[in-house]
C-alpha atoms as a PDB file:
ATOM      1  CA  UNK A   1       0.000   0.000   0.000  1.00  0.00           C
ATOM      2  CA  UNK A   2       1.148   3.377  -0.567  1.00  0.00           C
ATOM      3  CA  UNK A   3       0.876   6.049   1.519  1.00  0.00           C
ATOM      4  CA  UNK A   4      -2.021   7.917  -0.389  1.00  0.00           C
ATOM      5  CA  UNK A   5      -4.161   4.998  -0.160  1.00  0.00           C
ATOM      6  CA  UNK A   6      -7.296   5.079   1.536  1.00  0.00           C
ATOM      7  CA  UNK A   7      -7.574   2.875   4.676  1.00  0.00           C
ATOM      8  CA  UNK A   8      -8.387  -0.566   4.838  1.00  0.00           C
ATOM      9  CA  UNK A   9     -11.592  -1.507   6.465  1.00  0.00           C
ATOM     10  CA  UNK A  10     -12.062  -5.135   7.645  1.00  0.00           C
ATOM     11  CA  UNK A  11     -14.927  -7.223   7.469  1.00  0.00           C
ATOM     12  CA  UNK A  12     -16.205  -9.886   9.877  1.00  0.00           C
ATOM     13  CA  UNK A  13     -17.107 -13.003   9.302  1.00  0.00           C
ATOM     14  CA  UNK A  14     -20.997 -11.788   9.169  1.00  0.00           C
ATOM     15  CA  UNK A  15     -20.522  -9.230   6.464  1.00  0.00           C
ATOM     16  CA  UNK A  16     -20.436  -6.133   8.392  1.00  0.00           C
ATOM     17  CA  UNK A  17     -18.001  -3.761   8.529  1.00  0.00           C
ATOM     18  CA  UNK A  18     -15.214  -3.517  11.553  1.00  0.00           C
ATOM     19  CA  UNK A  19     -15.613   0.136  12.631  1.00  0.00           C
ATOM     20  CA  UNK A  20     -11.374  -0.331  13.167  1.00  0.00           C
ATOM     21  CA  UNK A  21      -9.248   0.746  10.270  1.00  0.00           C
ATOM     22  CA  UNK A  22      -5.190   0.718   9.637  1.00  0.00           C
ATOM     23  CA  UNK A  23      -3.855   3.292   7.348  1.00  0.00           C
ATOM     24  CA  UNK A  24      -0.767   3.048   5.717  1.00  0.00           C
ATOM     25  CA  UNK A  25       1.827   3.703   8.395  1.00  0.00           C
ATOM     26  CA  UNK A  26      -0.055   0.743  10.554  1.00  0.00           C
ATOM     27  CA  UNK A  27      -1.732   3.161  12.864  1.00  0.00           C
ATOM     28  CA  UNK A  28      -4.958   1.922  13.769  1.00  0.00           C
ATOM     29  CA  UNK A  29      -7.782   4.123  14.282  1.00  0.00           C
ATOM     30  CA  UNK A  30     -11.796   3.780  15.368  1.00  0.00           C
ATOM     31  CA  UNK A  31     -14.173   5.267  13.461  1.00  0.00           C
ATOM     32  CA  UNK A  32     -16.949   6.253  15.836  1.00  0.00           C
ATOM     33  CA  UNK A  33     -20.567   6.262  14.925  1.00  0.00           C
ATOM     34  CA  UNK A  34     -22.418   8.878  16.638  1.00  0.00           C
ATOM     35  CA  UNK A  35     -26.501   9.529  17.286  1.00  0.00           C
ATOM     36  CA  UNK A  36     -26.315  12.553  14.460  1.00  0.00           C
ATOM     37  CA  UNK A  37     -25.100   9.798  11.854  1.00  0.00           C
ATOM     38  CA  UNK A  38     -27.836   7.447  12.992  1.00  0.00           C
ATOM     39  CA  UNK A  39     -30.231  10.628  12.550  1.00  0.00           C
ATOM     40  CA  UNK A  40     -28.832  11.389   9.382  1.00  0.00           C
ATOM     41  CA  UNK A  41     -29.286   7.774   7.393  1.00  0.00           C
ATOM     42  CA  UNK A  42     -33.132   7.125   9.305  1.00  0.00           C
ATOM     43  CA  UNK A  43     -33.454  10.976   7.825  1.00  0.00           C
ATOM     44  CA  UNK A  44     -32.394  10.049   4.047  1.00  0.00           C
ATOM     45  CA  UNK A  45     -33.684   6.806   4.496  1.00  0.00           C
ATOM     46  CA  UNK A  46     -37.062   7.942   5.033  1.00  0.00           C
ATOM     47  CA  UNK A  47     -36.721  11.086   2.793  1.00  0.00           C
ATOM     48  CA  UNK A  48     -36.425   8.333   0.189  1.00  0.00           C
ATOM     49  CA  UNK A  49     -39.266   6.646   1.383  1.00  0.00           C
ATOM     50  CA  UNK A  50     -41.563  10.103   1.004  1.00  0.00           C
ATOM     51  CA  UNK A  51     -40.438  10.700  -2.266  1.00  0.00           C
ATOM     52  CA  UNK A  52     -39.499   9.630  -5.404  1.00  0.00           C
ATOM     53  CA  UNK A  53     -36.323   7.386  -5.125  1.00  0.00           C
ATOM     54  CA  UNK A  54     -35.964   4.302  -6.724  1.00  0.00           C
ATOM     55  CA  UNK A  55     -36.865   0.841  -4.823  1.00  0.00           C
ATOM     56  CA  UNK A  56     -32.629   0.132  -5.178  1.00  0.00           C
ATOM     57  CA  UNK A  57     -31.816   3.383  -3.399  1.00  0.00           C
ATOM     58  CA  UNK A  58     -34.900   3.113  -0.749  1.00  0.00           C
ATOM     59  CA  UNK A  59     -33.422   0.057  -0.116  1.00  0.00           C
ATOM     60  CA  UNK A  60     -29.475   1.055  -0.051  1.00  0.00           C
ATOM     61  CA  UNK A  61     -30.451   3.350   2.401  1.00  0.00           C
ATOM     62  CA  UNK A  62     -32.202   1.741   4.937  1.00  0.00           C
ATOM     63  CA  UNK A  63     -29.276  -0.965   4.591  1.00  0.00           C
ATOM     64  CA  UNK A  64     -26.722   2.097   5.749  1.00  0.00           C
ATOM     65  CA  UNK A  65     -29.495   2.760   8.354  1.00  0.00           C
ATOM     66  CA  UNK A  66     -29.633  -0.379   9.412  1.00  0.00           C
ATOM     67  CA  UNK A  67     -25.641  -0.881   9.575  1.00  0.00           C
ATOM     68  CA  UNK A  68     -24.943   1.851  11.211  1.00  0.00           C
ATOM     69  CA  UNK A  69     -27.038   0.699  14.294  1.00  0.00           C
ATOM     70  CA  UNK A  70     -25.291  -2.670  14.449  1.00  0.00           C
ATOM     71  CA  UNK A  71     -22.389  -0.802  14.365  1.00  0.00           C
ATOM     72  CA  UNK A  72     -23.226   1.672  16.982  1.00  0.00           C
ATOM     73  CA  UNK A  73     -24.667  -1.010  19.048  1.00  0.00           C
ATOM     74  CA  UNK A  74     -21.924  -2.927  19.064  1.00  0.00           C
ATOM     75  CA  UNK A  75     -18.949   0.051  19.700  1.00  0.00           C
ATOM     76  CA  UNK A  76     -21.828   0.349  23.021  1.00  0.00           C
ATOM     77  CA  UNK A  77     -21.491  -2.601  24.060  1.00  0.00           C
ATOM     78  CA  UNK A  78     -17.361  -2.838  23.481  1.00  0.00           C
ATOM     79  CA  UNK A  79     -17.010   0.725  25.754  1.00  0.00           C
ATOM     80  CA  UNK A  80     -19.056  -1.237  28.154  1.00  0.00           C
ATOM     81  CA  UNK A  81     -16.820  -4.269  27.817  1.00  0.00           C
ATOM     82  CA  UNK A  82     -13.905  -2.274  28.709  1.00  0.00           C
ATOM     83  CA  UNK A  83     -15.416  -0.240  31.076  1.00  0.00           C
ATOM     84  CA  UNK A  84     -15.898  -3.601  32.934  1.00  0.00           C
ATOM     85  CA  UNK A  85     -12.715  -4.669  32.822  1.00  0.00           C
END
């Protein structure tokens, strides 16, 4: 990898995306998913809904909706984790 590549973003064995990334220089950082993004997609998502999108993009978005909880839920439960131990 060169250094002007993006990040790499690991997937689980489930499908879903790690919320831990390594750029180039092998610094790992956390990308943390906060109530305004969850806001956000369940905003667009229903926007989409409302309106005129197509079926493919009503459905893209309430994927990102959906993923973005899982993720959120699970960075919840992995400060609680630590907070435990």
């Amino acid at each position: 990898m060169g250094t002007n590549d993006p990040p790499q973003t690991a997937w689980s064995h489930t499908g879903h995306v790690d919320e831990q990334r390594i750029d180039a220089t092998g610094t790992e950082w956390r990308i943390a998913i906060t109530d305004a993004d969850i806001r956000a997609a369940k905003k667009a998502w229903q926007a989409a809904c409302e309106g005129e999108a197509s079926l493919a993009r009503t459905h893209q978005l309430h994927e990102s909706y959906r993923g973005l909880v899982r993720l959120q839920a699970q960075q919840i439960a992995e400060e609680f984790r630590a907070r435990l131990a």
